[in-house]
PDB file of N, CA and C in Angstrom:
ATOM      1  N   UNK A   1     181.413-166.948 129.214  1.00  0.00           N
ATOM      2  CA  UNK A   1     181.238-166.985 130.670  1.00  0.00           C
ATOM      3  C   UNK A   1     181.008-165.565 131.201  1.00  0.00           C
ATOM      4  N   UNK A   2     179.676-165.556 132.139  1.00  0.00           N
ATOM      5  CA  UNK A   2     179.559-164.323 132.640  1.00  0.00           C
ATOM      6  C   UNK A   2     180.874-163.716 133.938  1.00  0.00           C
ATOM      7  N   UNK A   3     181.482-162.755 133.562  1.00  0.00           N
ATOM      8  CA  UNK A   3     181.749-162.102 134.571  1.00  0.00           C
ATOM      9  C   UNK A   3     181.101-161.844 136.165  1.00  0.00           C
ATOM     10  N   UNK A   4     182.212-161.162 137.029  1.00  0.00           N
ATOM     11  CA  UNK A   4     181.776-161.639 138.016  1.00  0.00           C
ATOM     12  C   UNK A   4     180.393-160.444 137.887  1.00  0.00           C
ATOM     13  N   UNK A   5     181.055-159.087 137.560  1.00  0.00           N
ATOM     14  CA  UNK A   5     180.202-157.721 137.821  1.00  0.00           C
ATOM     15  C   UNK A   5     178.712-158.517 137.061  1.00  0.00           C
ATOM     16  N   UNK A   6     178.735-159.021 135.825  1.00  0.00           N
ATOM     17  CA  UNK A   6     177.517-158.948 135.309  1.00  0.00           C
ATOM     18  C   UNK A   6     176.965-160.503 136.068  1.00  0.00           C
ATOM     19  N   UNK A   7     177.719-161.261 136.573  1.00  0.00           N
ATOM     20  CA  UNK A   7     176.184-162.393 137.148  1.00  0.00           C
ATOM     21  C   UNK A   7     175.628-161.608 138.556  1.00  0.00           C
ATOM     22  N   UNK A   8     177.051-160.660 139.143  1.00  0.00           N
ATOM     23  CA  UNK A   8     176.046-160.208 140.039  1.00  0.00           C
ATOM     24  C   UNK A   8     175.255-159.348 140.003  1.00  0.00           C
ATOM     25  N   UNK A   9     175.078-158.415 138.782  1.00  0.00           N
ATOM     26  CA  UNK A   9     173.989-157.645 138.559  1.00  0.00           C
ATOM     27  C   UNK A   9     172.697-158.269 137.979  1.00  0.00           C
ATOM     28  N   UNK A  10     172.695-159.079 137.560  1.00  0.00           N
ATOM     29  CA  UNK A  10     171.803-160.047 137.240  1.00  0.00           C
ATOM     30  C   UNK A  10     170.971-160.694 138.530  1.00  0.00           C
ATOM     31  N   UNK A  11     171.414-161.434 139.277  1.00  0.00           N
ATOM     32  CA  UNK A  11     171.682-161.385 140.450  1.00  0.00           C
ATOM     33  C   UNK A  11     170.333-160.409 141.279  1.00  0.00           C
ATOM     34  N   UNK A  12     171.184-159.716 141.041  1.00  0.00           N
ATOM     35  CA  UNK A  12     170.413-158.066 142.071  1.00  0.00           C
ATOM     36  C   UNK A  12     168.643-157.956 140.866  1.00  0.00           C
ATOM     37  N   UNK A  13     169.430-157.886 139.845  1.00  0.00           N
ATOM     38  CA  UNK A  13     168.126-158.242 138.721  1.00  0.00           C
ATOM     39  C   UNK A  13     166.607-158.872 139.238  1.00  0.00           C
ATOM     40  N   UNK A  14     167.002-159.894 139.490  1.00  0.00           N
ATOM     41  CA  UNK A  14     166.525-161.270 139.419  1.00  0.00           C
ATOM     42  C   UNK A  14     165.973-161.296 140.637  1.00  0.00           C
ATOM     43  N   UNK A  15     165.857-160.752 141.927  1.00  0.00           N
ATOM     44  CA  UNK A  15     165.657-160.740 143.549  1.00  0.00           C
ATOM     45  C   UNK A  15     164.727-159.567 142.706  1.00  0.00           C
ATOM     46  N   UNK A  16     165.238-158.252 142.685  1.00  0.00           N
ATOM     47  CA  UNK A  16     164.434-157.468 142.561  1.00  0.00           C
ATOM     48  C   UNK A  16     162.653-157.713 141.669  1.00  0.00           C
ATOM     49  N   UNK A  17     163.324-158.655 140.697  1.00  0.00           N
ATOM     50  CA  UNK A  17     161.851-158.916 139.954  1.00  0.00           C
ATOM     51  C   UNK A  17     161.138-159.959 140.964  1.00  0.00           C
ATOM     52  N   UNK A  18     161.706-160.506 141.612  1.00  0.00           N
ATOM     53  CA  UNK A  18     160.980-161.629 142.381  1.00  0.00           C
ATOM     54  C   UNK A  18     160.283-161.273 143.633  1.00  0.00           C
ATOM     55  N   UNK A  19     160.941-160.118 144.172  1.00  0.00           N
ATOM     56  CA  UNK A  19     160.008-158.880 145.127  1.00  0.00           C
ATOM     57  C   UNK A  19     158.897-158.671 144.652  1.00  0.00           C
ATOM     58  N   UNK A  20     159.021-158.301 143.604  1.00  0.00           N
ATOM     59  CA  UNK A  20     158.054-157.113 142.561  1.00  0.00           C
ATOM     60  C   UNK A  20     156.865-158.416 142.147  1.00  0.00           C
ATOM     61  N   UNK A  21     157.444-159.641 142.034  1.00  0.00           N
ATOM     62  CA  UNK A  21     156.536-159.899 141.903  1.00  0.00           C
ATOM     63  C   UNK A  21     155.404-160.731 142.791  1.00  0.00           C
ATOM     64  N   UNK A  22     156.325-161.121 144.103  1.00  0.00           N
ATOM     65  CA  UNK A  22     155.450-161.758 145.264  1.00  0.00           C
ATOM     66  C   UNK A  22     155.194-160.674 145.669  1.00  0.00           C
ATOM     67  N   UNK A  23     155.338-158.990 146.136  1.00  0.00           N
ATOM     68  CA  UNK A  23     154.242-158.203 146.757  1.00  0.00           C
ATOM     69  C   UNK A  23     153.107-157.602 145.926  1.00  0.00           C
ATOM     70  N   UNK A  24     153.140-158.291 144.473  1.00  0.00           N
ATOM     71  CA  UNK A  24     152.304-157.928 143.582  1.00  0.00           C
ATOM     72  C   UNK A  24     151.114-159.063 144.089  1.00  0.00           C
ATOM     73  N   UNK A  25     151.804-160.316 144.299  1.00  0.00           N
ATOM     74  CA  UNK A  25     150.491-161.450 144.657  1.00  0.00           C
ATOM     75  C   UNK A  25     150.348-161.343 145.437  1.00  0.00           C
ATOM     76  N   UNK A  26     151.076-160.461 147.037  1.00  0.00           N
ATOM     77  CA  UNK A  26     150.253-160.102 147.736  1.00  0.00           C
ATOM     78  C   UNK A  26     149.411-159.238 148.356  1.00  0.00           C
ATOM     79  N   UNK A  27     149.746-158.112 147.497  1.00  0.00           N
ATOM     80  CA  UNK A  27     148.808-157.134 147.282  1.00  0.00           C
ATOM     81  C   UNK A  27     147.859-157.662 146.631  1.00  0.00           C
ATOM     82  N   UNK A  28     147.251-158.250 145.223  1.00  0.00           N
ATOM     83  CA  UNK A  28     146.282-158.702 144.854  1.00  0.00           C
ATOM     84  C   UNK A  28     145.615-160.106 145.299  1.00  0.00           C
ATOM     85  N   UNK A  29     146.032-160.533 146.491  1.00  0.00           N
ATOM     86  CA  UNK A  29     145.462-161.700 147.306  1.00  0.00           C
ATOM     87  C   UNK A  29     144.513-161.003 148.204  1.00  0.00           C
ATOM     88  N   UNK A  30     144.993-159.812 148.892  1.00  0.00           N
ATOM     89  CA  UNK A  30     144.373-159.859 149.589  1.00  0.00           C
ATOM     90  C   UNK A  30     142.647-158.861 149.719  1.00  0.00           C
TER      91      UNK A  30
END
């Protein structure tokens, strides 16, 4: 079982790649 520190760095992980990757599609949309 993940700890609390590591699901929430994961967490922070996981938002951050999901930024990275919707202003990537919308930089290359437009």
């Amino acid at each position: 079982m993940l700890s609390k520190t590591n699901a929430t760095a994961c967490l922070n992980v996981a938002a951050a790649v999901l930024r990275t990757l919707s202003e990537d599609r919308l930089l290359s949309s437009r």
